[in-house]
C-alpha atoms as a PDB file:
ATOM      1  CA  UNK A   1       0.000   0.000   0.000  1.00  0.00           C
ATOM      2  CA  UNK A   2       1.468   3.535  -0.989  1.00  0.00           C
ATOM      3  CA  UNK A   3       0.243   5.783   1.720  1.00  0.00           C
ATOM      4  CA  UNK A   4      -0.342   9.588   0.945  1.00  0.00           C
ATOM      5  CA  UNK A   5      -0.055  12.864   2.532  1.00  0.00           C
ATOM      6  CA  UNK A   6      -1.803  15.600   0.742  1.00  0.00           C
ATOM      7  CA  UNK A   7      -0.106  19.186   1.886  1.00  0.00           C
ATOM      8  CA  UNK A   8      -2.341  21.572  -0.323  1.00  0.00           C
ATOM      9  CA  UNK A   9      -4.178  25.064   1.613  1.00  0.00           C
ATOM     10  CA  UNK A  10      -7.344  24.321  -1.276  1.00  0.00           C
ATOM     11  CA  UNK A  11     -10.103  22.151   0.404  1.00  0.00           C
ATOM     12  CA  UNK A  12     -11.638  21.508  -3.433  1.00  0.00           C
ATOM     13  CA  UNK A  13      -8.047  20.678  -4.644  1.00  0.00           C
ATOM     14  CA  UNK A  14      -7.621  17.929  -1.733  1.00  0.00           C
ATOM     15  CA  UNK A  15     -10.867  16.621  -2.121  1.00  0.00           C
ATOM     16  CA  UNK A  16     -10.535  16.115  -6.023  1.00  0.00           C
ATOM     17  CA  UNK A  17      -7.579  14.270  -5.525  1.00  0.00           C
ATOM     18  CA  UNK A  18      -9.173  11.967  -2.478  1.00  0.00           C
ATOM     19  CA  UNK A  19     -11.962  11.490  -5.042  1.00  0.00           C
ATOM     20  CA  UNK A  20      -9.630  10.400  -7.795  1.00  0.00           C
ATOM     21  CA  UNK A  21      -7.842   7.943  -5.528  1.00  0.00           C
ATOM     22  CA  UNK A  22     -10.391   6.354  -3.834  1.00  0.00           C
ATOM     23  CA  UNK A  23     -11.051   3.707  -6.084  1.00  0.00           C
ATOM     24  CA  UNK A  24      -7.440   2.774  -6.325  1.00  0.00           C
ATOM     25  CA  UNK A  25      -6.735  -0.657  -4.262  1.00  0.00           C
ATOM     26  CA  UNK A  26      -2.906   0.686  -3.675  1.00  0.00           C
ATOM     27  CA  UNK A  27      -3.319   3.827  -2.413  1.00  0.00           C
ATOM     28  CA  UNK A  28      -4.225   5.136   0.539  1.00  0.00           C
ATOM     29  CA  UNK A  29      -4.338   8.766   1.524  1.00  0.00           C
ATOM     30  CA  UNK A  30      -3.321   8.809   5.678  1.00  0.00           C
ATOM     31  CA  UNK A  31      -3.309  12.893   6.259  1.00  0.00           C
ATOM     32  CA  UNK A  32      -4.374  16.019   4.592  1.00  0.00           C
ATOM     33  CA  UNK A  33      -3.112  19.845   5.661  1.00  0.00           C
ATOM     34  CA  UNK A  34      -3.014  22.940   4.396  1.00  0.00           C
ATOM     35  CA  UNK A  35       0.091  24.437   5.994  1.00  0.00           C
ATOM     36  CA  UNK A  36       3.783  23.722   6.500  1.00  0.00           C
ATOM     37  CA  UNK A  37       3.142  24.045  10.012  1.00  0.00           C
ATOM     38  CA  UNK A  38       0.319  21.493  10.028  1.00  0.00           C
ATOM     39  CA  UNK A  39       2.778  19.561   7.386  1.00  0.00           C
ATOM     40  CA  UNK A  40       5.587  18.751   9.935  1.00  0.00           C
ATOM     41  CA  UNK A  41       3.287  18.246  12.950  1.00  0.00           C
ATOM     42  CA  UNK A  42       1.728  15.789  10.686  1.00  0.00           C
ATOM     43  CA  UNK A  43       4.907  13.842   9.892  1.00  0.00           C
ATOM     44  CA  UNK A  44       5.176  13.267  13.475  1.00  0.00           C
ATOM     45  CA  UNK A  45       2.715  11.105  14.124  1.00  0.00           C
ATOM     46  CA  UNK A  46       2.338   9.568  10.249  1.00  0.00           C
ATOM     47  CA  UNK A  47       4.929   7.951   7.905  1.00  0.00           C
ATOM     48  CA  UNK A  48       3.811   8.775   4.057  1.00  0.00           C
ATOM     49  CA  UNK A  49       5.746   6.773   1.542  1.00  0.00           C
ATOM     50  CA  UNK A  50       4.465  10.365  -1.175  1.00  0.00           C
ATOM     51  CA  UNK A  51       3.834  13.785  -0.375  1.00  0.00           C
ATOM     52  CA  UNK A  52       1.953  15.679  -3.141  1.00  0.00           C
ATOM     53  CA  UNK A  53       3.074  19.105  -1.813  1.00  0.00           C
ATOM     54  CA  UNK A  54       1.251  22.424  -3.175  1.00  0.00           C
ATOM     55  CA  UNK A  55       4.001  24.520  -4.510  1.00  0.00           C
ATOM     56  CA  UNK A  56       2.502  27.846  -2.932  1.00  0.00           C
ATOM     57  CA  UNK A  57       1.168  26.131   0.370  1.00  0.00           C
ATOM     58  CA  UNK A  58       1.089  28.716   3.083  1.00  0.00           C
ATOM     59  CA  UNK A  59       3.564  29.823   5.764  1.00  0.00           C
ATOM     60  CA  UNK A  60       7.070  28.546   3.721  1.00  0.00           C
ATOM     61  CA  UNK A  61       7.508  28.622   0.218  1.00  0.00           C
ATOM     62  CA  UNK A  62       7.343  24.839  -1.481  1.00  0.00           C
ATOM     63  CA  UNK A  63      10.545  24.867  -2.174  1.00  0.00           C
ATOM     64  CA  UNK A  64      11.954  25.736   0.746  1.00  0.00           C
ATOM     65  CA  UNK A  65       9.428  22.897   2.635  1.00  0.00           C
ATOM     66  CA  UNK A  66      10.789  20.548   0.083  1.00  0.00           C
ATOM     67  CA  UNK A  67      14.382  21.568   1.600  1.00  0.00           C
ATOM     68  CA  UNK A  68      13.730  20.950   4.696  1.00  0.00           C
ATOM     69  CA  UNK A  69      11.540  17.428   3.811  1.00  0.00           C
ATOM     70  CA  UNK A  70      14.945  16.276   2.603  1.00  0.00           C
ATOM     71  CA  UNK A  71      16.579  17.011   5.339  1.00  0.00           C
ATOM     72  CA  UNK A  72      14.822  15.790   7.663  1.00  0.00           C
ATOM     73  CA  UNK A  73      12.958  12.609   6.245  1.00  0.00           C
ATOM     74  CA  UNK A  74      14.976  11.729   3.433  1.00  0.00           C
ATOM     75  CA  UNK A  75      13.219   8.342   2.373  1.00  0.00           C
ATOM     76  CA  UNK A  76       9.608  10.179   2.159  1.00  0.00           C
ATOM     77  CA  UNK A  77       9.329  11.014  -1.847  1.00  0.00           C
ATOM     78  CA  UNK A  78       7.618  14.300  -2.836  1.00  0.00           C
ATOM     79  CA  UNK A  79       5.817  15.095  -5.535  1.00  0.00           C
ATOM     80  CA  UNK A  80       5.191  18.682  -6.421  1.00  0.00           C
ATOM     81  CA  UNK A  81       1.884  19.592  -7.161  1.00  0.00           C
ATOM     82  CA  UNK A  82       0.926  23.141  -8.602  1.00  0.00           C
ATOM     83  CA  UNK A  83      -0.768  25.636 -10.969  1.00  0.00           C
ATOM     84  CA  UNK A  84       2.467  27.618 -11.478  1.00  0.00           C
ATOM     85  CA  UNK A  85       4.049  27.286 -15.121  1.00  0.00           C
ATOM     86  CA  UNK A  86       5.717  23.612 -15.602  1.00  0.00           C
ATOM     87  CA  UNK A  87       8.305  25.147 -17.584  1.00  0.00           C
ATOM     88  CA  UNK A  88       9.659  27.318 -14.705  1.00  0.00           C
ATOM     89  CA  UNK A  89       8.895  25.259 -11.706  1.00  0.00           C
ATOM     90  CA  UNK A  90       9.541  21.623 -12.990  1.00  0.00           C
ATOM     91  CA  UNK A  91      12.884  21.275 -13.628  1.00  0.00           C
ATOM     92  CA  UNK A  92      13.654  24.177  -9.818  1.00  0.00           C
ATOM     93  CA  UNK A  93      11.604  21.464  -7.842  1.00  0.00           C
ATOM     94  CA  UNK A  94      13.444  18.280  -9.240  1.00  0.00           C
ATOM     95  CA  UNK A  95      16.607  20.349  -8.745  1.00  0.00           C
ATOM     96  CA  UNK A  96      15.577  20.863  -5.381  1.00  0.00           C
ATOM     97  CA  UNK A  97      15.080  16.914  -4.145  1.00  0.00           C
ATOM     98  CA  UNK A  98      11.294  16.632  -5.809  1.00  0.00           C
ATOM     99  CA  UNK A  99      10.519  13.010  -7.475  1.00  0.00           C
ATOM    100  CA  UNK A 100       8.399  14.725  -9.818  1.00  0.00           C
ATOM    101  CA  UNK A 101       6.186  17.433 -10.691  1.00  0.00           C
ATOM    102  CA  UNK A 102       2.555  17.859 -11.681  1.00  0.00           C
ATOM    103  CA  UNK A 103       0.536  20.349 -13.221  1.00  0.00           C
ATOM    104  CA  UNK A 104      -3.151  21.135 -11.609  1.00  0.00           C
ATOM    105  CA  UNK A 105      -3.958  21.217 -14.986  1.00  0.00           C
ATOM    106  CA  UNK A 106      -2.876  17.883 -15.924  1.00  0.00           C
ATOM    107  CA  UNK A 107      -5.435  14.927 -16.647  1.00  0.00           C
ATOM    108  CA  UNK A 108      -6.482  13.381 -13.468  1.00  0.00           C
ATOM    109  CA  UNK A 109      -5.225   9.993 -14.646  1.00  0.00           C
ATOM    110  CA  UNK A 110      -1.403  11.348 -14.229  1.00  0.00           C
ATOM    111  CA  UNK A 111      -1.745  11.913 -10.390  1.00  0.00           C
ATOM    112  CA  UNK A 112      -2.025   7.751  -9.885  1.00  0.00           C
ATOM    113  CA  UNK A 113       0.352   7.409 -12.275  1.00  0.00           C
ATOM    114  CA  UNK A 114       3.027   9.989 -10.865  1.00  0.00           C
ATOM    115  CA  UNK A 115       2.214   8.805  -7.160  1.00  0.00           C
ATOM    116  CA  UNK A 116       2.942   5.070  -8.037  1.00  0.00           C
ATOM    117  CA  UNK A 117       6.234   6.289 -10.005  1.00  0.00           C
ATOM    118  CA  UNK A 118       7.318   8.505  -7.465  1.00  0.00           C
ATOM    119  CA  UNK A 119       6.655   5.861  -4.861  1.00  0.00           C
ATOM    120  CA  UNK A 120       8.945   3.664  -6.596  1.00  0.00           C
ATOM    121  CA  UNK A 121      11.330   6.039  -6.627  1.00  0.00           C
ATOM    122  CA  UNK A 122      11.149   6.969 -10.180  1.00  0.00           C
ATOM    123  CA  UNK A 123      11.002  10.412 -11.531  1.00  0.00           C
ATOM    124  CA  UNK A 124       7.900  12.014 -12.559  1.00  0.00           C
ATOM    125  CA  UNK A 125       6.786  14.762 -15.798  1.00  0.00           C
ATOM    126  CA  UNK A 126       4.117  14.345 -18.250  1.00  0.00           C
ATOM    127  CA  UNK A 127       5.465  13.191 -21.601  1.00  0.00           C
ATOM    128  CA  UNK A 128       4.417  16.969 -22.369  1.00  0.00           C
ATOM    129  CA  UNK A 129       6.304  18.900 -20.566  1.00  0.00           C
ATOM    130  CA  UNK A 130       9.776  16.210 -21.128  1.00  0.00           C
ATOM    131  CA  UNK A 131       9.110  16.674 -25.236  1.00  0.00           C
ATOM    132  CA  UNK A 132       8.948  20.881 -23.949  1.00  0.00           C
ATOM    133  CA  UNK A 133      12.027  21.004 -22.260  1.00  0.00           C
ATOM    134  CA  UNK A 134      14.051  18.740 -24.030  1.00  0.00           C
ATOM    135  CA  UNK A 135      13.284  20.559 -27.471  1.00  0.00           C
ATOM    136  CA  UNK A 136      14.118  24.326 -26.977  1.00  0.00           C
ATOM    137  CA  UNK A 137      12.493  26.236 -29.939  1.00  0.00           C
ATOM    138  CA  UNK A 138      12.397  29.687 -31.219  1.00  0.00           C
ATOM    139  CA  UNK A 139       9.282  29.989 -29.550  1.00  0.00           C
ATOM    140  CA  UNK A 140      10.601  28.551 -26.351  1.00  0.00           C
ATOM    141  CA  UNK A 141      13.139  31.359 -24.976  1.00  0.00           C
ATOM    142  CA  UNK A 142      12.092  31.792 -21.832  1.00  0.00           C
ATOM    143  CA  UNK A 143      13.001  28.437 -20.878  1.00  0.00           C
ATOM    144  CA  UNK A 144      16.623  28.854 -22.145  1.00  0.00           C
ATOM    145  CA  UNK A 145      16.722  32.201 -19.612  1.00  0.00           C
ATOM    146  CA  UNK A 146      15.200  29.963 -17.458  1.00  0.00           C
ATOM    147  CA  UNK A 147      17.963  27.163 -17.532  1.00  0.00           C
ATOM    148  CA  UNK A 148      20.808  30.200 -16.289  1.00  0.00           C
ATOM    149  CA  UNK A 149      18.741  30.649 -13.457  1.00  0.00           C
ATOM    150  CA  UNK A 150      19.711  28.412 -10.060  1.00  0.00           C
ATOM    151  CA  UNK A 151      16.566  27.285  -8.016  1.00  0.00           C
ATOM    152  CA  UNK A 152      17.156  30.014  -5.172  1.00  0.00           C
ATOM    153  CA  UNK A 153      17.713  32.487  -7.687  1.00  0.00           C
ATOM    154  CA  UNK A 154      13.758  31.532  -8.854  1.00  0.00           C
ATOM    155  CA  UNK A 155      12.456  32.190  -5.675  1.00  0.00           C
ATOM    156  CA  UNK A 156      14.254  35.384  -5.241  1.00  0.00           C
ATOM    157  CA  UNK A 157      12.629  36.356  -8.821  1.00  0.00           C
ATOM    158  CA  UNK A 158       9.464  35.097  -7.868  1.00  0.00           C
ATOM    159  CA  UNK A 159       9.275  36.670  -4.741  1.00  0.00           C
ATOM    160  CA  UNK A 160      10.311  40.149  -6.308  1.00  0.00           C
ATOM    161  CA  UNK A 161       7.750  39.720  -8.777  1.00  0.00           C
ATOM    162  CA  UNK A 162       5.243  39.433  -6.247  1.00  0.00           C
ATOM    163  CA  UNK A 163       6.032  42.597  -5.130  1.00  0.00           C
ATOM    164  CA  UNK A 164       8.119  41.487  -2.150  1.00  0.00           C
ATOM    165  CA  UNK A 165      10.924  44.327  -0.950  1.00  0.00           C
ATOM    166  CA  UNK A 166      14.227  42.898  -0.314  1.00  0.00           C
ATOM    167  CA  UNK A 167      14.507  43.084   3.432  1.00  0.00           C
ATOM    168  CA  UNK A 168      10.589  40.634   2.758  1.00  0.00           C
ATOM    169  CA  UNK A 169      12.574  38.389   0.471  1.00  0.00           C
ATOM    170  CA  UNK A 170      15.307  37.618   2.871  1.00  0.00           C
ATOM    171  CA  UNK A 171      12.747  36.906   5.586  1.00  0.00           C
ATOM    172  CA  UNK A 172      11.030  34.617   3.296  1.00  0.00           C
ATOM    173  CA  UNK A 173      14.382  32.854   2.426  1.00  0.00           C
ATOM    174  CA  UNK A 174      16.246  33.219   5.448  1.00  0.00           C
ATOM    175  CA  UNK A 175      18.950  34.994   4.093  1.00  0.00           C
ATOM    176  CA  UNK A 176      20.448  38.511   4.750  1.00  0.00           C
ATOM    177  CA  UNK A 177      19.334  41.643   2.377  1.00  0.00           C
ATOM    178  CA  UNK A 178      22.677  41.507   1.173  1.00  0.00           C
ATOM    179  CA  UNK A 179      22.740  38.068   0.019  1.00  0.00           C
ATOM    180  CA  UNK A 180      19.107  38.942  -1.761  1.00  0.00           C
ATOM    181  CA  UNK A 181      20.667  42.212  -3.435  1.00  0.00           C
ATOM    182  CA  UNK A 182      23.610  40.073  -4.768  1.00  0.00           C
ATOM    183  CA  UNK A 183      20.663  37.120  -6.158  1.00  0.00           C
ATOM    184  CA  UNK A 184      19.222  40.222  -7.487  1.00  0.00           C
ATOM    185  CA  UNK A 185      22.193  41.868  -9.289  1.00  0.00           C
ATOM    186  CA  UNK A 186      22.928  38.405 -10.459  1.00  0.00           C
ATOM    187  CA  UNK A 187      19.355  38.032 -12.131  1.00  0.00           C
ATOM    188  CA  UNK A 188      19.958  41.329 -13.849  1.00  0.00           C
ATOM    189  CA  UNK A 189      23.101  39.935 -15.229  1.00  0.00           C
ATOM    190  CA  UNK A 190      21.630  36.221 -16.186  1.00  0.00           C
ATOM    191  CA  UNK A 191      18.878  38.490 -17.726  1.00  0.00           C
ATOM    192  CA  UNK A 192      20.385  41.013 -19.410  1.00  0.00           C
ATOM    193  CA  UNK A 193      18.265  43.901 -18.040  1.00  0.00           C
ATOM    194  CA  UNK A 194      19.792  46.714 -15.848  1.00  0.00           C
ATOM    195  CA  UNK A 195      16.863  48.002 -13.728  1.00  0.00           C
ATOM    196  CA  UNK A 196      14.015  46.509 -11.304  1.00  0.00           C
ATOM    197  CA  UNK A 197      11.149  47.469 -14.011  1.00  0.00           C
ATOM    198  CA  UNK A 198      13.059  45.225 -16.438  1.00  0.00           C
ATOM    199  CA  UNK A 199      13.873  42.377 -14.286  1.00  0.00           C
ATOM    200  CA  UNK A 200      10.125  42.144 -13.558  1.00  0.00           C
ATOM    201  CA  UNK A 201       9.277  42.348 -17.241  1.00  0.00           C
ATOM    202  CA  UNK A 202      11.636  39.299 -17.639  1.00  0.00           C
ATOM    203  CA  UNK A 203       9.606  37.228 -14.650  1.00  0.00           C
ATOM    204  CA  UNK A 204       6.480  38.114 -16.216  1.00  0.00           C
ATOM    205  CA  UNK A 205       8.097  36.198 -19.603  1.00  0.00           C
ATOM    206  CA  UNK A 206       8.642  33.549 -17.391  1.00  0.00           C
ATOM    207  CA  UNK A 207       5.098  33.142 -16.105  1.00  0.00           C
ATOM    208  CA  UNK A 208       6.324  33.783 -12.238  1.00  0.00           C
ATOM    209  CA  UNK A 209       2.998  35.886 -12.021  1.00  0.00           C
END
């Protein structure tokens, strides 16, 4: 039996997925939350072999809660769950420890599929997205800006984009403002822009909001 933990702050989101594996005879789901605080009190008291984790869940950023899953309980397998673009997020959560990565607006049918991959410790994309990034187009240039960024240097754009002032950003991060003005200096670079006005311009390409 693959037992599930569902970590997503959208009651309708948690319940479609419940709904969808209900009639599976190898799943189970053992916990829902919809916090990172909830998350880790959770893991204290239950033992999920998958964690679909909500890439914007409340409190820490999903990143940074896939982090500190690694850390601290290394054999549980997460699977990133979100409506953010696949193109920007996929490959930053794999990069970041994540078995996989699924789109809310994928088919229902991949989130059995992806939990019994990831369970076995396989990785996990749509065929979609894998023909996307492994063919890099004319059409496709954000993704090749997107494949100079780093995965902290992401969430520092992301975070900027969503209007976040630096001194926010390092809280967010736990960094230091001057760590976050070097990130951000070095996304102007990676870029090629020279002001803040541009730099958003450039997330916006990249579908970070």
């Amino acid at each position: 039996m693959i037992n599930v933990l569902i970590a997503d702050n959208h009651p309708i989101v948690t319940l479609g997925i419940k709904e969808v594996l209900k009639n599976t005879s190898d799943i189970e789901v053992v916990a829902d939350v919809t916090s990172t605080t909830a998350l880790f009190k959770a893991l204290e008291k239950v033992s999920p072999d998958v964690i679909i984790l909500e890439m914007d869940i409340p409190e820490i950023n999903g990143i940074a809660t896939l982090r500190k899953l690694k850390q601290e309980y290394p054999e549980t397998k997460v699977l990133m769950y979100s409506g953010q673009s696949e193109d920007v997020y996929a490959l930053s959560t794999i990069r970041a420890g994540a078995f996989g990565y699924l789109s809310k607006a994928a088919d229902t049918e991949y989130v059995i599929t992806a939990i019994r991959k990831v369970a076995e410790g396989n990785m996990f994309i749509t065929n979609e997205l894998a023909q996307r990034l492994a063919f890099d187009e004319g059409t496709q240039k954000p993704r090749r800006f997107f494949r100079k960024l780093s995965t902290r240097e992401v969430e520092v754009l992301k975070l900027l984009a969503s209007g976040k002032r630096n001194k926010e950003v390092a809280e967010g991060l736990n960094l230091n403002e001057k760590t976050v003005s070097t990130y951000k200096a070095r996304l102007m670079r990676k870029l090629n822009v020279d002001n803040l006005v541009d730099l958003l311009q450039q997330a916006k390409a990249l579908e970070l909001y």
